[in-house]
C-alpha atoms as a PDB file:
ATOM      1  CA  UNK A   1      71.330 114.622  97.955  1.00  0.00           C
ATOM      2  CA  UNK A   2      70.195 111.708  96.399  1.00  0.00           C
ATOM      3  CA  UNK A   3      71.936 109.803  93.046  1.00  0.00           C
ATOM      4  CA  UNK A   4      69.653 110.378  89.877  1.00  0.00           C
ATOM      5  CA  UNK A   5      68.824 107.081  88.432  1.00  0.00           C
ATOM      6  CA  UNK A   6      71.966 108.078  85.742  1.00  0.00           C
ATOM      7  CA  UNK A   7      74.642 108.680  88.205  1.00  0.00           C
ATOM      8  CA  UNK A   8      73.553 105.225  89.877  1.00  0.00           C
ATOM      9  CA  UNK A   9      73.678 103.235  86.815  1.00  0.00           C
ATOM     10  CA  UNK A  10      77.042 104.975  85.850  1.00  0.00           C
ATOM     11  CA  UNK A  11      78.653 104.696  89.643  1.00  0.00           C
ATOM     12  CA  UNK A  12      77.924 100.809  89.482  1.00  0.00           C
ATOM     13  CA  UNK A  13      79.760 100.656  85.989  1.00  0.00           C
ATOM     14  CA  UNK A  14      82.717 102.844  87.045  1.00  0.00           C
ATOM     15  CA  UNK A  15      82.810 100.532  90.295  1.00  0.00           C
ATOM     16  CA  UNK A  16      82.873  97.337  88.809  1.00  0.00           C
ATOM     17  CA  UNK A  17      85.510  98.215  86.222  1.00  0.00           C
ATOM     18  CA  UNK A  18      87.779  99.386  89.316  1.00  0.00           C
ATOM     19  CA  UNK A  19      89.634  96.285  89.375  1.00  0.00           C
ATOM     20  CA  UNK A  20      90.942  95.621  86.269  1.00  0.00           C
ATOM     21  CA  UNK A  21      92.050  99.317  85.659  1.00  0.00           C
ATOM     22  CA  UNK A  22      93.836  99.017  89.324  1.00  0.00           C
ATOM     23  CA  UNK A  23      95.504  95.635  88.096  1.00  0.00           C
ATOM     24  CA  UNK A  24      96.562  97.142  84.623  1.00  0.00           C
ATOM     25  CA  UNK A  25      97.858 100.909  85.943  1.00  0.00           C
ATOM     26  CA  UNK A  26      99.650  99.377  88.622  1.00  0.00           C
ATOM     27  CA  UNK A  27     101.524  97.160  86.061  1.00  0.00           C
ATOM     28  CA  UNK A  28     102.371 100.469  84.048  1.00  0.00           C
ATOM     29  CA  UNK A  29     105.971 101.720  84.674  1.00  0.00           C
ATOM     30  CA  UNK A  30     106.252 104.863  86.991  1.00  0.00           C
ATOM     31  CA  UNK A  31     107.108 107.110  84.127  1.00  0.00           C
ATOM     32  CA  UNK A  32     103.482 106.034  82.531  1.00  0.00           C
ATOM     33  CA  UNK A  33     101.074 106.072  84.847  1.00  0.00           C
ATOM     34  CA  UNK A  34     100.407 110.314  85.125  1.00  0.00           C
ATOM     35  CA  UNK A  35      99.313 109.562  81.357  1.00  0.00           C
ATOM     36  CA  UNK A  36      97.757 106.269  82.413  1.00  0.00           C
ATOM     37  CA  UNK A  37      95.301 108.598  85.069  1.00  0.00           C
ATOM     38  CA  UNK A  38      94.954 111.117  82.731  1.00  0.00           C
ATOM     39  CA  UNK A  39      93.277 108.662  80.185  1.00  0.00           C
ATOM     40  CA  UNK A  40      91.058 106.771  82.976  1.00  0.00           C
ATOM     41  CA  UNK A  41      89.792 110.215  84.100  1.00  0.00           C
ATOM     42  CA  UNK A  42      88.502 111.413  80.415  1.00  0.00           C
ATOM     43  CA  UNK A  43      87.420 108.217  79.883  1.00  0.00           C
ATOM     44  CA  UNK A  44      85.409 108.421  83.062  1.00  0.00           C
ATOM     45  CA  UNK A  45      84.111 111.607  82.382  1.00  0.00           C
ATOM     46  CA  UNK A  46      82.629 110.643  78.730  1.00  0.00           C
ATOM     47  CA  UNK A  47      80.980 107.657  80.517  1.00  0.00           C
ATOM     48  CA  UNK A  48      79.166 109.576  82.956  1.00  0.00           C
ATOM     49  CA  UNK A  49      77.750 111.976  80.283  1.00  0.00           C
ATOM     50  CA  UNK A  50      77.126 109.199  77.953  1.00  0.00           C
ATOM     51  CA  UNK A  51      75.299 107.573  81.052  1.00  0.00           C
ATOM     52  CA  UNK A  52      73.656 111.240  81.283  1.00  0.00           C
ATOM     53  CA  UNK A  53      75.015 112.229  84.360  1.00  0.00           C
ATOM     54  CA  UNK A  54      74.844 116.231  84.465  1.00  0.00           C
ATOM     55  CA  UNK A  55      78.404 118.020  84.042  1.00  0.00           C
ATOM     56  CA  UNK A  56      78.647 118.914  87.850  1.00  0.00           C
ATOM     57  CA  UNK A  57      77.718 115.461  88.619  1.00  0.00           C
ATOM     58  CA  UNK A  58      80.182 113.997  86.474  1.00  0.00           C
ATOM     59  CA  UNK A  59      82.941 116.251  87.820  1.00  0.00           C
ATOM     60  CA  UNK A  60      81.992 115.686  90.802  1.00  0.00           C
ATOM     61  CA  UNK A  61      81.736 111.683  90.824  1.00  0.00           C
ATOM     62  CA  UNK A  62      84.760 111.010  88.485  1.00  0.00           C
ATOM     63  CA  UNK A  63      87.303 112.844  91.131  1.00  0.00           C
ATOM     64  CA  UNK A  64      85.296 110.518  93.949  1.00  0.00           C
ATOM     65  CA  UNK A  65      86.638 108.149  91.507  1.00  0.00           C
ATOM     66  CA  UNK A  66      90.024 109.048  90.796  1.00  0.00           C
ATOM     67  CA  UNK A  67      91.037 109.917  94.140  1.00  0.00           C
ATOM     68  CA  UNK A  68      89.831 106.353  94.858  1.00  0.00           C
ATOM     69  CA  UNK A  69      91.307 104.819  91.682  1.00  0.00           C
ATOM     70  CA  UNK A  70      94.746 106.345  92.504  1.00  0.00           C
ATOM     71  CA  UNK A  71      94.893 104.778  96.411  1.00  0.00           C
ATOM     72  CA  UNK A  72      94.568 101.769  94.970  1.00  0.00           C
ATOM     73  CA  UNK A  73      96.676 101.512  92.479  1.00  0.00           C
ATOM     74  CA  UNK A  74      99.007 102.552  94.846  1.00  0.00           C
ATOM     75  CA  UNK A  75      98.213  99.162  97.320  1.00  0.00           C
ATOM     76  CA  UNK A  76      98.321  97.481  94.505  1.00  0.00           C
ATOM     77  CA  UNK A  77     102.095  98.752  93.105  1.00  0.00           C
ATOM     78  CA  UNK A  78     103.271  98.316  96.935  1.00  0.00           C
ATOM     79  CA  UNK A  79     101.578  94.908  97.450  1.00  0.00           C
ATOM     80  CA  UNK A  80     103.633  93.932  94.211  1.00  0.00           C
ATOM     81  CA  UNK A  81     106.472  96.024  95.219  1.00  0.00           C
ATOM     82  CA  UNK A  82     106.250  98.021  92.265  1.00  0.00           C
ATOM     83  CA  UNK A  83     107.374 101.565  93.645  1.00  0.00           C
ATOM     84  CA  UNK A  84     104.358 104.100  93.246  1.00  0.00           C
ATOM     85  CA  UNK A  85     104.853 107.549  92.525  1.00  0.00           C
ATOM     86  CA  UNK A  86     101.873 109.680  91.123  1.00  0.00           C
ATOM     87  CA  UNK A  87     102.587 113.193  92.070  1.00  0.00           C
ATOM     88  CA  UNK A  88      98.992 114.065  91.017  1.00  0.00           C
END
């Protein structure tokens, strides 16, 4: 299926913001980051309907997202040997 013009615009946004929400979570001490993903997520999902993304889309491409946003957060933590443990 191909990306509406919104969830394009919104996917390039999200992407290149990755890296300085990896850099900053990963700093975050194990006990904060659940609340740290939490945040990124809503966040995530107001910019995708504030991009107009539909609601499925925006589910949809915000856990693509996450579950991207949390394996690297995770190299990052371990390439700083920060220990990493998100049990979400």
């Amino acid at each position: 299926m191909p990306l509406t013009s919104e969830e394009d615009e919104f996917l390039e946004v999200a992407s290149d913001g990755l890296p300085r929400i990896i850099e900053l979570i990963a700093t975050f001490p194990v006990e904060h980051r659940a609340g740290a993903f939490e945040v990124a997520e809503r966040r995530y999902v107001e910019a995708a309907r504030d991009f107009g993304c539909s609601e499925e889309a925006a589910t949809r491409w915000v856990a693509a997202i996450m579950r991207k946003l949390r394996t690297l957060v995770q190299q990052k933590a371990m390439e700083r040997g920060i220990k990493f443990d998100d049990s979400n």
